[in-house]
C-alpha atoms as a PDB file:
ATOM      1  CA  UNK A   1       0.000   0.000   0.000  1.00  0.00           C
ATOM      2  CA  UNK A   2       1.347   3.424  -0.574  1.00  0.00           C
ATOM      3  CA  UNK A   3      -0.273   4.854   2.234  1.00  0.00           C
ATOM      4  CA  UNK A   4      -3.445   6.764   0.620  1.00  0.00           C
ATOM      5  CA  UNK A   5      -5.929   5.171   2.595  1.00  0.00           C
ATOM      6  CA  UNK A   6      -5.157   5.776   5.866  1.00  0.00           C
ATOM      7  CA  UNK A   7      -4.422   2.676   8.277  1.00  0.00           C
ATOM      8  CA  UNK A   8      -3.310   3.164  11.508  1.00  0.00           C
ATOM      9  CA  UNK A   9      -5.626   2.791  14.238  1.00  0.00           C
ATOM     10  CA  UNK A  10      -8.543   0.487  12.010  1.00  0.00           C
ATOM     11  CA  UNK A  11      -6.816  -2.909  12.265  1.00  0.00           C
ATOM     12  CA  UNK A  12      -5.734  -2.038   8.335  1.00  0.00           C
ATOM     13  CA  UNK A  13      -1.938  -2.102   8.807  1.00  0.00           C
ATOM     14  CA  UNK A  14       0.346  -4.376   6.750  1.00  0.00           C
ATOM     15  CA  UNK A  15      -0.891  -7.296   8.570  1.00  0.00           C
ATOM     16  CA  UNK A  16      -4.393  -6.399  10.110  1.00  0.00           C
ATOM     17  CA  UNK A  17      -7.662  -7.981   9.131  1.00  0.00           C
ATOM     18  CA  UNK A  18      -8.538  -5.212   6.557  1.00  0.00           C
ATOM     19  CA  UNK A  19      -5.480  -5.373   4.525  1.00  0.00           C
ATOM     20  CA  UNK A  20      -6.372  -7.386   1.460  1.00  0.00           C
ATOM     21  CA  UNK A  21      -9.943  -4.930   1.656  1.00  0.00           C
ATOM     22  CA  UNK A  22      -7.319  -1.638   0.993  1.00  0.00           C
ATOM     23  CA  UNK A  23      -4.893  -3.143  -0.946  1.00  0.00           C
ATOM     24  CA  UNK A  24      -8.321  -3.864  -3.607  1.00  0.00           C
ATOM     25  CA  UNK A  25      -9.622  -0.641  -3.457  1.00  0.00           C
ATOM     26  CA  UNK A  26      -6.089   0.866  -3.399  1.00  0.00           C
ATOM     27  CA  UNK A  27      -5.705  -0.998  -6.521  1.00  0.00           C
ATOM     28  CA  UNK A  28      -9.270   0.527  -7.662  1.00  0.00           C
ATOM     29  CA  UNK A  29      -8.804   4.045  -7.104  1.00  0.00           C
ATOM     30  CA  UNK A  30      -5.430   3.708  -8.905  1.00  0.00           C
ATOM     31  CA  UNK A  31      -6.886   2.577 -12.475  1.00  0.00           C
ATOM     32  CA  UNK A  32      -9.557   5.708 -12.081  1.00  0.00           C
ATOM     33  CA  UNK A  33      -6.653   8.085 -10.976  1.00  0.00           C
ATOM     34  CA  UNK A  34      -5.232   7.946 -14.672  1.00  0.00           C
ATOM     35  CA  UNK A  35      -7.578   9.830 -16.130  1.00  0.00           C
ATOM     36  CA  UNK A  36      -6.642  13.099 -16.623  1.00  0.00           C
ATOM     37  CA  UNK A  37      -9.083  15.447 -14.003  1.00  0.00           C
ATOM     38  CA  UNK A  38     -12.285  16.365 -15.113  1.00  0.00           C
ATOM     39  CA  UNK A  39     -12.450  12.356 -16.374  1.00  0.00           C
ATOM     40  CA  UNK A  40     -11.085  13.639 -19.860  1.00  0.00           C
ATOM     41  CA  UNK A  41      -8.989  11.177 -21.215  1.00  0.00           C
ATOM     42  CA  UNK A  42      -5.734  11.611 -22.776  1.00  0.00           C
ATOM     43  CA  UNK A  43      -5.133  11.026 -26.655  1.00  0.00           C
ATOM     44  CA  UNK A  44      -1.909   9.969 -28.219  1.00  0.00           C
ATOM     45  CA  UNK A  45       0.052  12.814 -30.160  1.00  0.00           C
ATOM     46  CA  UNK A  46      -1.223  10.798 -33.730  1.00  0.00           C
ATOM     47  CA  UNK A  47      -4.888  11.117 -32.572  1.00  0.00           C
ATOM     48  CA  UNK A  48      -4.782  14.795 -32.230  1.00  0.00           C
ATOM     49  CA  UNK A  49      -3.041  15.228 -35.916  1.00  0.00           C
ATOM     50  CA  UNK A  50      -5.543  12.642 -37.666  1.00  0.00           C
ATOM     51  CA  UNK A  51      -8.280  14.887 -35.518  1.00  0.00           C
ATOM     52  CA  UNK A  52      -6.778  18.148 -37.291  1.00  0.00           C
ATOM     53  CA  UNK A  53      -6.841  16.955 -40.649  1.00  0.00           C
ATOM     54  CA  UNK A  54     -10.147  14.852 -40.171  1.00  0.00           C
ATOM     55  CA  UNK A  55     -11.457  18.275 -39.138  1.00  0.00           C
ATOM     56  CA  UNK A  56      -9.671  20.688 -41.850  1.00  0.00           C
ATOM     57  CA  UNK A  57     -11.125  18.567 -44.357  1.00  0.00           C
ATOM     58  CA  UNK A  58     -14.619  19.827 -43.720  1.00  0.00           C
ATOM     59  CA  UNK A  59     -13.743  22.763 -43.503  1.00  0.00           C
ATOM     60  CA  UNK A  60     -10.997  25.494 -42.917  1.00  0.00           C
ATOM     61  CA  UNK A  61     -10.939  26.562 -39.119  1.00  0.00           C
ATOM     62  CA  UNK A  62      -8.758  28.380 -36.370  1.00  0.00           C
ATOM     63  CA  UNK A  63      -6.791  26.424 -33.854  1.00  0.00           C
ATOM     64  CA  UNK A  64      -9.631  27.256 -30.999  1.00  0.00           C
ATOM     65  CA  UNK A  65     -11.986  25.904 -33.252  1.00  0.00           C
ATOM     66  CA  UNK A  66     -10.489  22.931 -33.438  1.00  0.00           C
ATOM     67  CA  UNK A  67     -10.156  22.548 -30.111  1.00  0.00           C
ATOM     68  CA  UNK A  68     -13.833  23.137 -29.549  1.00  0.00           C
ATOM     69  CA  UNK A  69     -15.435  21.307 -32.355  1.00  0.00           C
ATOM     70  CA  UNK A  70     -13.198  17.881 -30.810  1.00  0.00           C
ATOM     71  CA  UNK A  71     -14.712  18.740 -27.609  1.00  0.00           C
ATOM     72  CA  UNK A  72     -18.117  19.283 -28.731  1.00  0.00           C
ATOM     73  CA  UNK A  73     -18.152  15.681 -30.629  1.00  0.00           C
ATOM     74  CA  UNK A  74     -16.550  13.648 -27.612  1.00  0.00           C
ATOM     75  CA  UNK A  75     -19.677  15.369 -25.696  1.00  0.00           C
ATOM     76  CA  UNK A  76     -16.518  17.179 -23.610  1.00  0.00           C
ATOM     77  CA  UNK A  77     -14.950  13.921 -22.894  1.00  0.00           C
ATOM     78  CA  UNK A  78     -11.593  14.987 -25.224  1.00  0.00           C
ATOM     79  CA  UNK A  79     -10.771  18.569 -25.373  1.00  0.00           C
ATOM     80  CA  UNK A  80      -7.382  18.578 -26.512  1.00  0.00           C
ATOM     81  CA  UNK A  81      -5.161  21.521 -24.911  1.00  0.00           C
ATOM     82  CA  UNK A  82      -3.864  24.202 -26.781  1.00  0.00           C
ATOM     83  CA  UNK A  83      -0.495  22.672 -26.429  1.00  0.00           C
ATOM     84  CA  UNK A  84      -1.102  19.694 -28.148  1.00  0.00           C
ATOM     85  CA  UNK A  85      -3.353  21.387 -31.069  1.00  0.00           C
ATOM     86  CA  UNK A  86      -0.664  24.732 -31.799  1.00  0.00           C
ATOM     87  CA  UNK A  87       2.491  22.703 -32.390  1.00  0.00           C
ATOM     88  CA  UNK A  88       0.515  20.051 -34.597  1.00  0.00           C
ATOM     89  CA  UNK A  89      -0.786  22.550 -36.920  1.00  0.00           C
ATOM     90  CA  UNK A  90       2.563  24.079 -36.939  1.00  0.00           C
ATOM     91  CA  UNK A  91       4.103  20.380 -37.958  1.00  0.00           C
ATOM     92  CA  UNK A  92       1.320  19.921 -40.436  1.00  0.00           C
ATOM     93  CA  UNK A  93       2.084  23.338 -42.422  1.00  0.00           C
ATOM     94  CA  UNK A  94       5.877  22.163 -41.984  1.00  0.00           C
ATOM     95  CA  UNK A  95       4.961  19.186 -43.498  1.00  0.00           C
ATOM     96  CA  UNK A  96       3.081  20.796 -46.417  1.00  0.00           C
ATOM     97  CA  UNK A  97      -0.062  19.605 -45.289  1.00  0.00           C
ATOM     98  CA  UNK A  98      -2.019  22.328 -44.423  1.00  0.00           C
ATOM     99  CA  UNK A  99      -1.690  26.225 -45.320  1.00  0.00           C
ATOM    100  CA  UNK A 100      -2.344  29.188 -42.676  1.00  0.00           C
ATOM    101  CA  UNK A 101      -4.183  32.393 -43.961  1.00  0.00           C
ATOM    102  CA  UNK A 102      -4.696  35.600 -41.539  1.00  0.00           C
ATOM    103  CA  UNK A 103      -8.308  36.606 -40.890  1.00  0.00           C
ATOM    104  CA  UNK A 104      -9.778  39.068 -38.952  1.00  0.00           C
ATOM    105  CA  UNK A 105      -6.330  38.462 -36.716  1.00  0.00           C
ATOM    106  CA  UNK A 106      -6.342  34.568 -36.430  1.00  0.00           C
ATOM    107  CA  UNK A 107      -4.770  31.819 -38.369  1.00  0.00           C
ATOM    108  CA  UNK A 108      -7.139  29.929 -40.323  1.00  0.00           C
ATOM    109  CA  UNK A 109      -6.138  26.863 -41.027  1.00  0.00           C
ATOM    110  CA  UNK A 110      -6.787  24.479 -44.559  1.00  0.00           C
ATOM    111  CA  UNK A 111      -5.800  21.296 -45.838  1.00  0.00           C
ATOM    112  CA  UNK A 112      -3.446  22.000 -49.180  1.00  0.00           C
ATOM    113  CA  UNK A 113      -3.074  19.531 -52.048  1.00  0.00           C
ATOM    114  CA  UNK A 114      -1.310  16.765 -50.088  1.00  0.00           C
ATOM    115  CA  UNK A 115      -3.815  17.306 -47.230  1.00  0.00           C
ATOM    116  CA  UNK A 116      -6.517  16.616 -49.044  1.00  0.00           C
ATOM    117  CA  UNK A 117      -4.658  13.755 -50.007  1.00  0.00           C
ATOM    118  CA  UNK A 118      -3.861  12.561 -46.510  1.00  0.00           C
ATOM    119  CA  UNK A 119      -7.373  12.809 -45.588  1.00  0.00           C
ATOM    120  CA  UNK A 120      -8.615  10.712 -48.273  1.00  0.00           C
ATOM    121  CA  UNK A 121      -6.440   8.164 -47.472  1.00  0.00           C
ATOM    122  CA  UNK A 122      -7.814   8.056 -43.866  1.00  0.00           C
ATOM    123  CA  UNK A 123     -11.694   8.672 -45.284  1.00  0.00           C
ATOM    124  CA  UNK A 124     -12.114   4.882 -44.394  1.00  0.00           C
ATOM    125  CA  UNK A 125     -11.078   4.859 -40.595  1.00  0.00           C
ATOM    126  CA  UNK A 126     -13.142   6.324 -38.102  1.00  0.00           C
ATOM    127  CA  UNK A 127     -12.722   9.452 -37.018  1.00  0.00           C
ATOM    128  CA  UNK A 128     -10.248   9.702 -33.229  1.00  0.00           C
ATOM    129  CA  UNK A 129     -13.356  11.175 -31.664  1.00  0.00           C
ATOM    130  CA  UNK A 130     -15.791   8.183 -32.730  1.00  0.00           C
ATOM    131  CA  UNK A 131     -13.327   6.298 -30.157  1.00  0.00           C
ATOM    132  CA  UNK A 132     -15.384   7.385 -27.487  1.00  0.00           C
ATOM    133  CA  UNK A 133     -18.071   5.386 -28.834  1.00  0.00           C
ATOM    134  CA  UNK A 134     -20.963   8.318 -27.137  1.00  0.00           C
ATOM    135  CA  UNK A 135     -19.030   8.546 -23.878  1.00  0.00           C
ATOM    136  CA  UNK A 136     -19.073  12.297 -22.417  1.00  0.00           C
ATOM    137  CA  UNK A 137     -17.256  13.716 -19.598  1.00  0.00           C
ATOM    138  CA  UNK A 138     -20.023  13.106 -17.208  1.00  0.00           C
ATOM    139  CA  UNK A 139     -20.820   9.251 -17.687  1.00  0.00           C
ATOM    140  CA  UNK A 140     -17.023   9.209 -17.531  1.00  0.00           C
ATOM    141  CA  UNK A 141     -16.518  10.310 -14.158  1.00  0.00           C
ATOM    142  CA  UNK A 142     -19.776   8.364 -13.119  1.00  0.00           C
ATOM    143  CA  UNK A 143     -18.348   4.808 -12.936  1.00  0.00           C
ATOM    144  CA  UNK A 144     -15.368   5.891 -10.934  1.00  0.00           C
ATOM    145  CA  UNK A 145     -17.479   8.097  -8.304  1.00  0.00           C
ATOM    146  CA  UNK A 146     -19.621   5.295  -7.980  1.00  0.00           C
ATOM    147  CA  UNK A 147     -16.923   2.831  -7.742  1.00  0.00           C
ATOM    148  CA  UNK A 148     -15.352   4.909  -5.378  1.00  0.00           C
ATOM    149  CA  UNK A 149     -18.224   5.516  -2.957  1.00  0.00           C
ATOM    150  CA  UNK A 150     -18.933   1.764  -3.218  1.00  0.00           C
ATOM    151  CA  UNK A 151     -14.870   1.756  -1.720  1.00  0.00           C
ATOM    152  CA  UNK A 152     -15.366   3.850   1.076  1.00  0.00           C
ATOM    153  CA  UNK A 153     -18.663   2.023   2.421  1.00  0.00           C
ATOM    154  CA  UNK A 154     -16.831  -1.364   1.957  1.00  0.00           C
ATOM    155  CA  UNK A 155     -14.007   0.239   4.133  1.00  0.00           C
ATOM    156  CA  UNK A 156     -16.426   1.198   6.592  1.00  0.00           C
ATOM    157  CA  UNK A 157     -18.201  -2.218   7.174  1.00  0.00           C
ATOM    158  CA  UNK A 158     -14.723  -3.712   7.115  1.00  0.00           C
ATOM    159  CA  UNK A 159     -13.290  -1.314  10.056  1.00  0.00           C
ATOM    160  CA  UNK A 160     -16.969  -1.270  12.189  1.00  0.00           C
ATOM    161  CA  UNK A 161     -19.018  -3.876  11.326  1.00  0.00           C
ATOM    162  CA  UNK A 162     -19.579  -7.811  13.135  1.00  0.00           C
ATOM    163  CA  UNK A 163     -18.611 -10.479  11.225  1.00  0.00           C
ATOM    164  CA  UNK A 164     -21.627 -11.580  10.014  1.00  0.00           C
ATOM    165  CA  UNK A 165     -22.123  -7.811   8.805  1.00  0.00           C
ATOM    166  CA  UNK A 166     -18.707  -8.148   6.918  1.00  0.00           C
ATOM    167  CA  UNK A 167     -19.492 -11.237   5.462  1.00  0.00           C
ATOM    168  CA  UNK A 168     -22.948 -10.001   3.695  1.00  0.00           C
ATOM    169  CA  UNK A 169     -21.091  -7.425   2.683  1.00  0.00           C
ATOM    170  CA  UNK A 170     -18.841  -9.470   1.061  1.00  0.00           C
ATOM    171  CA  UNK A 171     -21.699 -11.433  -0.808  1.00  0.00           C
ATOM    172  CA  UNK A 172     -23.493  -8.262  -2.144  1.00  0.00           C
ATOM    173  CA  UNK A 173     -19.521  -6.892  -3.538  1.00  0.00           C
ATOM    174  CA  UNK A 174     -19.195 -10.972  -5.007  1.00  0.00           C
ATOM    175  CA  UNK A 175     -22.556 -10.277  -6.893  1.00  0.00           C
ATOM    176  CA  UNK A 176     -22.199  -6.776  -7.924  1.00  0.00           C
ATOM    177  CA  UNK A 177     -18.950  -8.036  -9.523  1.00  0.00           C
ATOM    178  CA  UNK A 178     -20.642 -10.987 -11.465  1.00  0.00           C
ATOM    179  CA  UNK A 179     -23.342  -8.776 -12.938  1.00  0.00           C
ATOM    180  CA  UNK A 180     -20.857  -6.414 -13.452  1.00  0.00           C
ATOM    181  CA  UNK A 181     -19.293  -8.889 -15.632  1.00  0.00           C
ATOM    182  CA  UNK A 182     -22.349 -10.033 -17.019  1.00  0.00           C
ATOM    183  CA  UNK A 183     -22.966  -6.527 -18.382  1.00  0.00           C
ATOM    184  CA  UNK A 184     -19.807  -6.318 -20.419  1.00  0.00           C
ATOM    185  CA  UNK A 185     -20.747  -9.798 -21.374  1.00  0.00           C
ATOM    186  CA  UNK A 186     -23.852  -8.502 -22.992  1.00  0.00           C
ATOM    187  CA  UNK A 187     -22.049  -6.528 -25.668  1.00  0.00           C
END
């Protein structure tokens, strides 16, 4: 354990009753923790250029533009940061790709020649924001919040409840996994 939870004083310490309880949730709030905050997740440096040109070939846009109309079609879930967007159109116009064009004082972006090229070629993959398959930022951060307040009530009947308390507890957490596996099963 890396000492999030705390243990002293419960009976959780390396050795106490509770251990194996924290060390599984520890484990649980862990895999949430990745996420960037907010529950957005984070896209590789490829996704973000096939987004740009995927976008650029409907039609010409500024850099915040981009940025919104990615967030608007993950339902908020991806909103890539203006650090990932700027020095990808910047690598795409020094790659000939796209073109930059001042108006009314922004840079508006458009696929050249070879853009239009590169965009056909990708016309038959799906588009990096159709990866989120209609997940937003809120029924991201749902599961986790849920998982986690399922966590800290499992804590609780493991530090104050009888045994017999502990061990339905441990019978409703062995059948909320199985459905939860049944669920994904369903797909």
């Amino acid at each position: 354990m890396n000492g999030s939870f705390p243990t002293g004083g419960f009976g959780f310490g390396p050795n106490g009753p509770g251990a194996s309880i924290f060390d599984a949730f520890e484990q649980f709030r862990q895999t949430f923790e990745q996420q960037r905050p907010g529950g957005a997740s984070r896209m590789a440096r490829g996704d973000v250029r096939a987004a740009v040109i995927a976008l650029l070939a409907e039609q010409p846009m500024h850099g915040y533009q981009i940025i919104s109309e990615i967030s608007d079609r993950t339902g908020g879930a991806w909103k890539p940061s203006a650090g990932s967007v700027y020095p990808t159109l910047q690598l795409l116009a020094d790659e000939g790709l796209i073109t930059a064009e001042e108006q009314n004082g922004r840079k508006t972006y458009s696929l050249t020649e070879a853009g239009i090229a590169e965009s056909e070629a990708a016309a038959d993959k799906p588009a990096p924001w159709e990866a989120f398959g209609g997940r937003t930022a809120a029924n991201l951060t749902a599961l986790p919040k849920a998982g986690m307040e399922l966590a800290g009530v499992a804590a609780q009947v493991a530090r104050t409840g009888t045994p017999d308390q502990i061990q339905k507890a441990v019978d409703v957490l062995d059948d909320a996994r199985r459905k939860l596996y049944a669920i994904l099963a369903d797909s």
